[in-house]
N, C-alpha and C. Protein backbone atom coordinates (compact mmCIF):
# COMPACT_ATOMS: atom_id res chain seq x y z
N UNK A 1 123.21 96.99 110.15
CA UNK A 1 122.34 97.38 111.25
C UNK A 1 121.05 97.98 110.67
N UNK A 2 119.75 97.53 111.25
CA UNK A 2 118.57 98.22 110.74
C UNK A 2 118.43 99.50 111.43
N UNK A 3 117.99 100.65 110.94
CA UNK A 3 117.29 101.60 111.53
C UNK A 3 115.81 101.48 111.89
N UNK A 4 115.47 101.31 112.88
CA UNK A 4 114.29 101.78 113.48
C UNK A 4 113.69 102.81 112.34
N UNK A 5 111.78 102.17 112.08
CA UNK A 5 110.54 103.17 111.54
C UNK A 5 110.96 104.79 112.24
N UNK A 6 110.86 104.45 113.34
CA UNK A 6 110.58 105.81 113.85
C UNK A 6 111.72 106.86 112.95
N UNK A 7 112.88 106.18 112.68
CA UNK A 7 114.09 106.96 112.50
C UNK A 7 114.35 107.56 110.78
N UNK A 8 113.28 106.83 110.42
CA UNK A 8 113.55 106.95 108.88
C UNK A 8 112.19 107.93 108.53
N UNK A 9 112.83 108.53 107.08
CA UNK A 9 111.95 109.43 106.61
C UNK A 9 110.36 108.97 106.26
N UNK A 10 110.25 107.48 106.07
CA UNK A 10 109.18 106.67 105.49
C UNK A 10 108.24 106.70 106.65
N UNK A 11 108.69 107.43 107.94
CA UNK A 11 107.89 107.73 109.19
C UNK A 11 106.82 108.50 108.69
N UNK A 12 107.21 109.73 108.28
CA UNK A 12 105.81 110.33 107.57
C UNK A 12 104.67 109.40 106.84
N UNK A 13 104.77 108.66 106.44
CA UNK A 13 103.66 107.82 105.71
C UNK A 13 102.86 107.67 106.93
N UNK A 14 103.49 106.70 107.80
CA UNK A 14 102.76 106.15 109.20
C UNK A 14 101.80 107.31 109.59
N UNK A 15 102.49 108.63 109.87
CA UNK A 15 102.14 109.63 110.53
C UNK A 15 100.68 110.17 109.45
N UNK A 16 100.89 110.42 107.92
CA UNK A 16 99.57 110.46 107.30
C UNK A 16 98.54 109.90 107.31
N UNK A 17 98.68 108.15 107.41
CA UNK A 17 97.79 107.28 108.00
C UNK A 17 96.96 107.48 109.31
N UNK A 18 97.02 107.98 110.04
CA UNK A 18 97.00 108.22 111.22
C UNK A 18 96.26 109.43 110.97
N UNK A 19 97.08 110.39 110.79
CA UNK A 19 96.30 112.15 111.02
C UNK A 19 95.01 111.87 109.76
N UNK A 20 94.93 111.08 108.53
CA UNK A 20 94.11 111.65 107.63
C UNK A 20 92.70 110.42 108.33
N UNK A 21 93.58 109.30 109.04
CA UNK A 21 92.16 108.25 109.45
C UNK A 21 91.84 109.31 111.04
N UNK A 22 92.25 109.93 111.27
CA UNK A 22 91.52 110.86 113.02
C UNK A 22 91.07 111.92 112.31
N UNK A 23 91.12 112.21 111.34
CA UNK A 23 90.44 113.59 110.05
C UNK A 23 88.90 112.99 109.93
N UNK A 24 88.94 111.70 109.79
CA UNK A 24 87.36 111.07 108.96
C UNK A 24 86.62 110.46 110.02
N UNK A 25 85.01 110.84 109.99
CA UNK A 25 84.27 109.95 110.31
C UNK A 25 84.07 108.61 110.14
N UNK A 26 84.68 108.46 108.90
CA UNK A 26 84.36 107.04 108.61
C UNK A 26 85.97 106.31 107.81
N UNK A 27 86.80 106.06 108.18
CA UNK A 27 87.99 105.81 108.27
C UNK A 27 88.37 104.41 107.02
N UNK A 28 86.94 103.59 107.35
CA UNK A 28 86.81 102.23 106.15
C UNK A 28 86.55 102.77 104.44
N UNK A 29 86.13 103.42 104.43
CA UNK A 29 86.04 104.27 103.40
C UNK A 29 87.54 104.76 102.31
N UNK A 30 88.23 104.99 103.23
CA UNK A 30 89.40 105.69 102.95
C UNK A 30 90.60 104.66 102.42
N UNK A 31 91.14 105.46 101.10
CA UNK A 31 92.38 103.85 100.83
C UNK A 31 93.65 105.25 100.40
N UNK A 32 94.27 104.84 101.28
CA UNK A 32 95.57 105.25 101.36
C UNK A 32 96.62 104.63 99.99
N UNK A 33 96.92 105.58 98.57
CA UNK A 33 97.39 105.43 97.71
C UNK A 33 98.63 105.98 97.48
N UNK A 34 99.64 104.95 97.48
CA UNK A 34 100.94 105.32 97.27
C UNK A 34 102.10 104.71 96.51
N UNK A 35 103.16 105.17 96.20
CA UNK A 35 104.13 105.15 95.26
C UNK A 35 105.12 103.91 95.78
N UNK A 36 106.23 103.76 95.04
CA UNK A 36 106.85 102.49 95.94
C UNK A 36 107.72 103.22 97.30
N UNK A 37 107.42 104.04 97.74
CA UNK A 37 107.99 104.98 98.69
C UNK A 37 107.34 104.04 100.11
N UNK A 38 105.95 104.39 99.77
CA UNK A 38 104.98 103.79 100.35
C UNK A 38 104.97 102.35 100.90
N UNK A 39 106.02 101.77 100.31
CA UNK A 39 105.91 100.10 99.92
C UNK A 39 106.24 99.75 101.53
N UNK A 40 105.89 99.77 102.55
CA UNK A 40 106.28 99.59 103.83
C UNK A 40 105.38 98.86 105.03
N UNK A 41 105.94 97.83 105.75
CA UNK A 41 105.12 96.79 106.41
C UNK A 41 104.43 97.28 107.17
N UNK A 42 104.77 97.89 107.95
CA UNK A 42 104.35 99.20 108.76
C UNK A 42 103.16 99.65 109.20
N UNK A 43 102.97 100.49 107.33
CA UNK A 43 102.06 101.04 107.13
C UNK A 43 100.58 99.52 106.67
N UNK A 44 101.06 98.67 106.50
CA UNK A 44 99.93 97.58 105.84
C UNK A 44 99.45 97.42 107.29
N UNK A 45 100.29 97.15 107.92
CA UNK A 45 99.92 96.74 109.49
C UNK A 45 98.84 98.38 110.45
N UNK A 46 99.46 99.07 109.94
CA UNK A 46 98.66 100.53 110.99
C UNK A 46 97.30 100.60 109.49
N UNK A 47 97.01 100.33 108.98
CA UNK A 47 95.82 100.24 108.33
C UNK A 47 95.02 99.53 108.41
N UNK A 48 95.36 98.47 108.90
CA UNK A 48 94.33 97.41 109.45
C UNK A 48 94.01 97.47 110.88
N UNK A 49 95.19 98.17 111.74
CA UNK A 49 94.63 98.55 113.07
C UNK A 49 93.63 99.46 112.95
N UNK A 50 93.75 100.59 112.17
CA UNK A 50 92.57 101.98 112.23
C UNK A 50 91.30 101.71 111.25
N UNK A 51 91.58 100.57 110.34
CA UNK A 51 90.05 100.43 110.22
C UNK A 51 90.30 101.06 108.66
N UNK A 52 91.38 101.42 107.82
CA UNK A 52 91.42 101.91 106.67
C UNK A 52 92.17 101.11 105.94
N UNK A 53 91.98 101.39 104.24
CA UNK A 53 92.56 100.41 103.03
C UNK A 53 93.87 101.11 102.59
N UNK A 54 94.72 100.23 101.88
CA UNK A 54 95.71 100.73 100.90
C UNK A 54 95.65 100.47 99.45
N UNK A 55 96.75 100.50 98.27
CA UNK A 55 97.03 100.19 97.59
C UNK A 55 98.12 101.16 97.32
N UNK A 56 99.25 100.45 97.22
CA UNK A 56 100.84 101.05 96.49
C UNK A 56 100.98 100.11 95.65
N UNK A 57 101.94 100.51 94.96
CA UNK A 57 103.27 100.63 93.99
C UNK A 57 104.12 100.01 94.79
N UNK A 58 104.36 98.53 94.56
CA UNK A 58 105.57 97.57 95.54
C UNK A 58 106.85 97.40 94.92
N UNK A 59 107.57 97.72 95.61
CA UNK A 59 109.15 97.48 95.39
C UNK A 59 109.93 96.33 95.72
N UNK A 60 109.17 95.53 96.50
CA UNK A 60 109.86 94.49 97.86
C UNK A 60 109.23 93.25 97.51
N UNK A 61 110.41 91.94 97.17
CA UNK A 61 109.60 90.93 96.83
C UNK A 61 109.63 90.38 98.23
N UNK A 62 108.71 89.93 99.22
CA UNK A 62 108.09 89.50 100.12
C UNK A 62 108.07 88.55 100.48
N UNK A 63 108.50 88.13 101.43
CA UNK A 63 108.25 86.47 101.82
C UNK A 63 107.13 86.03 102.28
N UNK A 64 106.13 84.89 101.40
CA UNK A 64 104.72 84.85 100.92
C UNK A 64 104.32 83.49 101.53
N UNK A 65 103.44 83.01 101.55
CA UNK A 65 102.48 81.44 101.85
C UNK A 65 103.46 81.20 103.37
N UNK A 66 104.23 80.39 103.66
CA UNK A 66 104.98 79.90 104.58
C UNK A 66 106.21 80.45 105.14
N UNK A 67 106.61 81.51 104.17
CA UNK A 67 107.83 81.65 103.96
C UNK A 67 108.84 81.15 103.35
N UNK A 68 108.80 80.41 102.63
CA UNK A 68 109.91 79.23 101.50
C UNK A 68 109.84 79.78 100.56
N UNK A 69 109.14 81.08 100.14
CA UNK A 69 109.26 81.63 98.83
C UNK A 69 108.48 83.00 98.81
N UNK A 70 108.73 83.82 97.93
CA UNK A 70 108.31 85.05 97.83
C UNK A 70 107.13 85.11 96.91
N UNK A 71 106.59 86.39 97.23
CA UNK A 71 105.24 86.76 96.05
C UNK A 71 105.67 86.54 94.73
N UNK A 72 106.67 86.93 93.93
CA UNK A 72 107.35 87.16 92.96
C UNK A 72 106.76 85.78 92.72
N UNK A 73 107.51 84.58 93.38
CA UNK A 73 107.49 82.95 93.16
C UNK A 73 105.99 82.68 93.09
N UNK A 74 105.21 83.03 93.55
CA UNK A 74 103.61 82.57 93.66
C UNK A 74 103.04 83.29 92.96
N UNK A 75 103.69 84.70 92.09
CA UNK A 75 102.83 85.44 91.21
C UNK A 75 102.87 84.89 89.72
N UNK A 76 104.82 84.40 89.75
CA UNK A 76 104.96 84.00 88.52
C UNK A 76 103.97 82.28 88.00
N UNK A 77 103.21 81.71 88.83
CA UNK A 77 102.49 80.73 88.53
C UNK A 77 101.31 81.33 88.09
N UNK A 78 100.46 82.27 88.44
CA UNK A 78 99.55 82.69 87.95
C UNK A 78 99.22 82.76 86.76
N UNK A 79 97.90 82.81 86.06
CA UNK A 79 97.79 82.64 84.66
C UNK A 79 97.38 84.27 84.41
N UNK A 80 97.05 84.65 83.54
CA UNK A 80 96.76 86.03 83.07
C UNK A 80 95.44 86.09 83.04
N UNK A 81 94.37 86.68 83.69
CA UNK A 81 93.49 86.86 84.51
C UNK A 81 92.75 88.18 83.10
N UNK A 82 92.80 88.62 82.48
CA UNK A 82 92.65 89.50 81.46
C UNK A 82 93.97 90.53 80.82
N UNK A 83 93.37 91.44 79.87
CA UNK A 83 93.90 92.34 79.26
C UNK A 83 93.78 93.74 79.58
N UNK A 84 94.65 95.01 79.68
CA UNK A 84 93.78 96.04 79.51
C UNK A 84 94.85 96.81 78.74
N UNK A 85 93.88 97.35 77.73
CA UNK A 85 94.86 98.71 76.81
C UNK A 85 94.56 100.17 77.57
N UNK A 86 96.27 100.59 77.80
CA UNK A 86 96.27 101.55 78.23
C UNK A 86 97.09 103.10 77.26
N UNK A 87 96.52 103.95 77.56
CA UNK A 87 97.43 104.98 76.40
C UNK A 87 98.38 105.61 77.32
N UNK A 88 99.35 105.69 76.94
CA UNK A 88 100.75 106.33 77.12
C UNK A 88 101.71 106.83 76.40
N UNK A 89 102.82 107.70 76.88
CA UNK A 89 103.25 108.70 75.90
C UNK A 89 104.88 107.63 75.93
N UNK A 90 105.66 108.47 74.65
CA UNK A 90 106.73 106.95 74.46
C UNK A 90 107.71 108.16 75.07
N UNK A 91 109.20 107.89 74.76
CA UNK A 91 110.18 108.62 75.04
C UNK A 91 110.57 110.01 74.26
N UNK A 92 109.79 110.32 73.27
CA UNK A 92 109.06 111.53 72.65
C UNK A 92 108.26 112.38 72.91
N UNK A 93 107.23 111.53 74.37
CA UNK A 93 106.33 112.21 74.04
C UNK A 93 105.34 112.58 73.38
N UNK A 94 105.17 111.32 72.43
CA UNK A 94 104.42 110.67 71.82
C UNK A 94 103.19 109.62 72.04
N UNK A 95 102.20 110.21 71.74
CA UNK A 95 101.09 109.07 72.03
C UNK A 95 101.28 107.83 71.67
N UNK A 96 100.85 106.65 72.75
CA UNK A 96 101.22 105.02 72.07
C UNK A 96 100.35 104.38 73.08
N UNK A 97 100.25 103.30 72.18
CA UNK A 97 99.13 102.40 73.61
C UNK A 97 100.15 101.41 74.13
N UNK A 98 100.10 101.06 75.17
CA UNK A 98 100.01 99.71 75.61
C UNK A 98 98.62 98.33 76.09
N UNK A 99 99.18 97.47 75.91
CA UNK A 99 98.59 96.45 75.99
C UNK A 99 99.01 95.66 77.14
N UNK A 100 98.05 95.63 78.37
CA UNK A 100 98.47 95.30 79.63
C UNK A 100 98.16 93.61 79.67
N UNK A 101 98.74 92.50 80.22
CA UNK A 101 98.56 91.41 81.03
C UNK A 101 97.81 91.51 82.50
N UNK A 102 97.00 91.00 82.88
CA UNK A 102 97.16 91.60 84.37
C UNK A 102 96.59 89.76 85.04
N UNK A 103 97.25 89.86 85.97
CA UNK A 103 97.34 88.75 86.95
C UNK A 103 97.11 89.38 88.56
N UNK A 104 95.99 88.79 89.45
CA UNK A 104 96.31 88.86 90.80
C UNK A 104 96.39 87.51 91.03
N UNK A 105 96.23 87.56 92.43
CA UNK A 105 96.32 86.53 93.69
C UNK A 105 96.26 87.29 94.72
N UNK A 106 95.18 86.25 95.55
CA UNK A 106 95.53 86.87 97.37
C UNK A 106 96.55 85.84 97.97
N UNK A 107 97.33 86.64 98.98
CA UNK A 107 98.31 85.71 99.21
C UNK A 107 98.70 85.96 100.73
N UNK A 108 99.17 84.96 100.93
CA UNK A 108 99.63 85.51 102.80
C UNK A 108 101.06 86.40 102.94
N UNK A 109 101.21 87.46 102.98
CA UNK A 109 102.42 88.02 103.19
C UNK A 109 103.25 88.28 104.71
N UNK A 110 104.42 87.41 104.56
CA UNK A 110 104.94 87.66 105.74
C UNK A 110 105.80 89.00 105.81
N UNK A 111 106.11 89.71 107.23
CA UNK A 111 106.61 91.20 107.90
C UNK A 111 108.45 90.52 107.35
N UNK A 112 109.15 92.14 107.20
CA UNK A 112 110.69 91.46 107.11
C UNK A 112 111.10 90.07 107.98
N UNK A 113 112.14 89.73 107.98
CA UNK A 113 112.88 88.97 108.87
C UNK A 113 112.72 89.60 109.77
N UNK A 114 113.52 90.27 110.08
CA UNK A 114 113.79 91.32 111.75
C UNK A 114 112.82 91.83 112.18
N UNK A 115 111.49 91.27 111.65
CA UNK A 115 110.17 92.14 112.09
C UNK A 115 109.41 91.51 112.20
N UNK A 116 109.62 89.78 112.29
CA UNK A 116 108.32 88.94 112.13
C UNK A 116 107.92 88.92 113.73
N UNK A 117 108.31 89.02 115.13
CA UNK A 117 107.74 88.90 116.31
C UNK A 117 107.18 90.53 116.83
N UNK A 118 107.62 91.47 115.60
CA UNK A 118 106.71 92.55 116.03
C UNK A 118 105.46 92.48 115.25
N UNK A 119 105.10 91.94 114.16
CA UNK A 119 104.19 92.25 113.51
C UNK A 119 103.44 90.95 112.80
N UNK A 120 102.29 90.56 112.75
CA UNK A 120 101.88 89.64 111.99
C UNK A 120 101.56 89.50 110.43
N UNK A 121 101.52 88.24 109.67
CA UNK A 121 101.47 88.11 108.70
C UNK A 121 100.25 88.54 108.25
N UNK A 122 100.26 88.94 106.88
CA UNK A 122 98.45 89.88 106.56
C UNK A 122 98.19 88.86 105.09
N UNK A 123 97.08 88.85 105.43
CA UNK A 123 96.34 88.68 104.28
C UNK A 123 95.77 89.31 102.79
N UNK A 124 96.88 89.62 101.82
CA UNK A 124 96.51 91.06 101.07
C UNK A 124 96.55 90.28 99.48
N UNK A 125 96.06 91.51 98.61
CA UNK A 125 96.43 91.24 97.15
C UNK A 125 97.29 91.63 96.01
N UNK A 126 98.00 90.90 95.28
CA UNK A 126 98.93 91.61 94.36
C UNK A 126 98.32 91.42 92.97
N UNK A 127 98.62 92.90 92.46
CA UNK A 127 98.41 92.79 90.92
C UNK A 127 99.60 93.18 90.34
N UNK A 128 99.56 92.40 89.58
CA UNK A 128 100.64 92.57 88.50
C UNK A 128 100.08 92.85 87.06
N UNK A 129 100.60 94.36 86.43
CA UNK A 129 99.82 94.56 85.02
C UNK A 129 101.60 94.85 84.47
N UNK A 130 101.52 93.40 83.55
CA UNK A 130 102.67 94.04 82.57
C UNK A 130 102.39 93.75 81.03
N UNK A 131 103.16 94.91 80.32
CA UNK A 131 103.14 95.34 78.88
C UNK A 131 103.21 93.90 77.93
N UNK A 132 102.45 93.30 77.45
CA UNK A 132 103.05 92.72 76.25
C UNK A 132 103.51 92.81 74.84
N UNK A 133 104.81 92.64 74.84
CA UNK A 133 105.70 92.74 73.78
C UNK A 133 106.50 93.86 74.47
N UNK A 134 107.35 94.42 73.35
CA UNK A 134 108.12 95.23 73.49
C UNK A 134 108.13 96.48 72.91
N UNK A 135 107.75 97.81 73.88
CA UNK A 135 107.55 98.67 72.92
C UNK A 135 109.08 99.23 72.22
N UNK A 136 109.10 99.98 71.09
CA UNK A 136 110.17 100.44 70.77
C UNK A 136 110.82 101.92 70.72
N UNK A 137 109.89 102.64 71.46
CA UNK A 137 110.56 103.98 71.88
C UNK A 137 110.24 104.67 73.48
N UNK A 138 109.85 102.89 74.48
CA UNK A 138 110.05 103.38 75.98
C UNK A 138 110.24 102.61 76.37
N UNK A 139 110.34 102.70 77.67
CA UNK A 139 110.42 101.70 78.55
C UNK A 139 109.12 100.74 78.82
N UNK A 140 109.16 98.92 78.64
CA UNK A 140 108.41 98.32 78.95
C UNK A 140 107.48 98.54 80.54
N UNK A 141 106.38 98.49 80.24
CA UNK A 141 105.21 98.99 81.32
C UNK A 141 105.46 97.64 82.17
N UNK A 142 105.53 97.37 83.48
CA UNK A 142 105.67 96.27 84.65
C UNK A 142 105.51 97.04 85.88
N UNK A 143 104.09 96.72 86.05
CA UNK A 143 103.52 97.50 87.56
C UNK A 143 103.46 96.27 88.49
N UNK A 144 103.54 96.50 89.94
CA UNK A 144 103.38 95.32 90.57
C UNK A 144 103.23 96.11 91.43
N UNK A 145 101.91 96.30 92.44
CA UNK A 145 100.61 96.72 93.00
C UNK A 145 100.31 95.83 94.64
N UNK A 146 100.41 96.27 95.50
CA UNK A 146 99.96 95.48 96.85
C UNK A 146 98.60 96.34 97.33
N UNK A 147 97.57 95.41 97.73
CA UNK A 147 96.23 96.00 98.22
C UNK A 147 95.69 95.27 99.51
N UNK A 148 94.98 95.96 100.04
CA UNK A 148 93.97 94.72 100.96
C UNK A 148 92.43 94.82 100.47
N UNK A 149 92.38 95.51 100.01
CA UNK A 149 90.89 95.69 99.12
C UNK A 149 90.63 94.62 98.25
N UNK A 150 89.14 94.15 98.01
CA UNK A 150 88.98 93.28 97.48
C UNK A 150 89.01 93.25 95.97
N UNK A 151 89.31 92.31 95.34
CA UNK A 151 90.10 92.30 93.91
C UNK A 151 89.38 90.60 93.41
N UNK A 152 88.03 90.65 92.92
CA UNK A 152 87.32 89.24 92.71
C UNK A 152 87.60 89.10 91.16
N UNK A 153 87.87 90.04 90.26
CA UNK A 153 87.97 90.35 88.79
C UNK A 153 88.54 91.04 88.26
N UNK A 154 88.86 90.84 87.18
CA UNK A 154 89.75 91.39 85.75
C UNK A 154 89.41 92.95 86.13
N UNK A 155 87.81 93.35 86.27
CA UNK A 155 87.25 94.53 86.48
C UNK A 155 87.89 95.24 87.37
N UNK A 156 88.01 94.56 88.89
CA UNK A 156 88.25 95.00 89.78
C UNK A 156 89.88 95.25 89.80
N UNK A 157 90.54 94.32 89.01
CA UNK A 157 92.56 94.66 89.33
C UNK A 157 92.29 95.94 88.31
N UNK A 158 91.66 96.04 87.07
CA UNK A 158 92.02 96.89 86.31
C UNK A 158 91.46 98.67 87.01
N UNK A 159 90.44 98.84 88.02
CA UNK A 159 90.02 99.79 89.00
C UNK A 159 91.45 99.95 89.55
N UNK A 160 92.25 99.12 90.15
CA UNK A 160 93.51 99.89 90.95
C UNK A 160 94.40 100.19 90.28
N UNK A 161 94.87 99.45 89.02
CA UNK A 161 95.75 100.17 88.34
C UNK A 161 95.46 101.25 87.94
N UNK A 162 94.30 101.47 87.34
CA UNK A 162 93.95 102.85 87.00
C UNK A 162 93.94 104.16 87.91
């Protein structure tokens, strides 16, 4: 059985969207940045009603183009779009770089199953920045990023990961 938005804790997100876009004069301005907590249809959908942007941290592979396949499936065709070195600490605590891949695409994302006659399909972007090679004292870096903001360049995916 699904629980109802209203019923779940991920309600607060909705509710920040909302109080911080009736806070601003200018609401387009504003990009709502969040964790894979965040990762919710919901909220992609009440951001495009009020006139404001996102970008999270996605957890949810998505049913994408038609529905016959997910983002995951349409990301993994993508070619690698640039590089970016990033510094990070290893499982020490230790300074180390990584060396990012990064790939977008805009893509059509469809709402859950149980949610496609409440909500329509959006038009958004995924970046994907993952580590190449293998580091040897952390965990491999694999971010995978949902936006509606525009993303034309290497420049521009490497602005949201950051």
């Amino acid at each position: 059985m699904r629980v109802p938005i209203e019923q779940k804790e991920s309600i607060r997100c909705l509710e920040n969207v909302r109080q911080s876009t009736d806070l601003l004069a200018a609401p387009g301005r504003c990009v709502h940045i969040g964790d894979r907590e965040s990762d919710i249809y919901e909220l992609f959908c009440l951001a495009e009603e009020v006139g404001t942007h996102f970008l999270v941290r996605t957890c949810v592979d998505r049913l994408a183009g038609d529905g016959n396949h997910t983002n995951a499936d349409e990301m993994d065709e993508v070619t690698v779009k640039g590089l970016h070195r990033i510094k990070v600490k290893d499982d020490k605590d230790d300074p180390d770089e990584a060396l990012l891949e990064i790939r977008f695409r805009k893509l059509r994302i469809l709402p859950p199953i149980g949610k496609q006659k409440k909500y329509p399909a959006l038009t958004l972007t995924v970046i994907h920045a993952q580590e190449r090679g293998t580091p040897k004292r952390r965990k491999k870096i694999e971010w995978k990023l949902l936006t509606d903001l525009s993303v034309q360049s290497r420049n521009d995916a490497v602005e949201k990961i950051e």
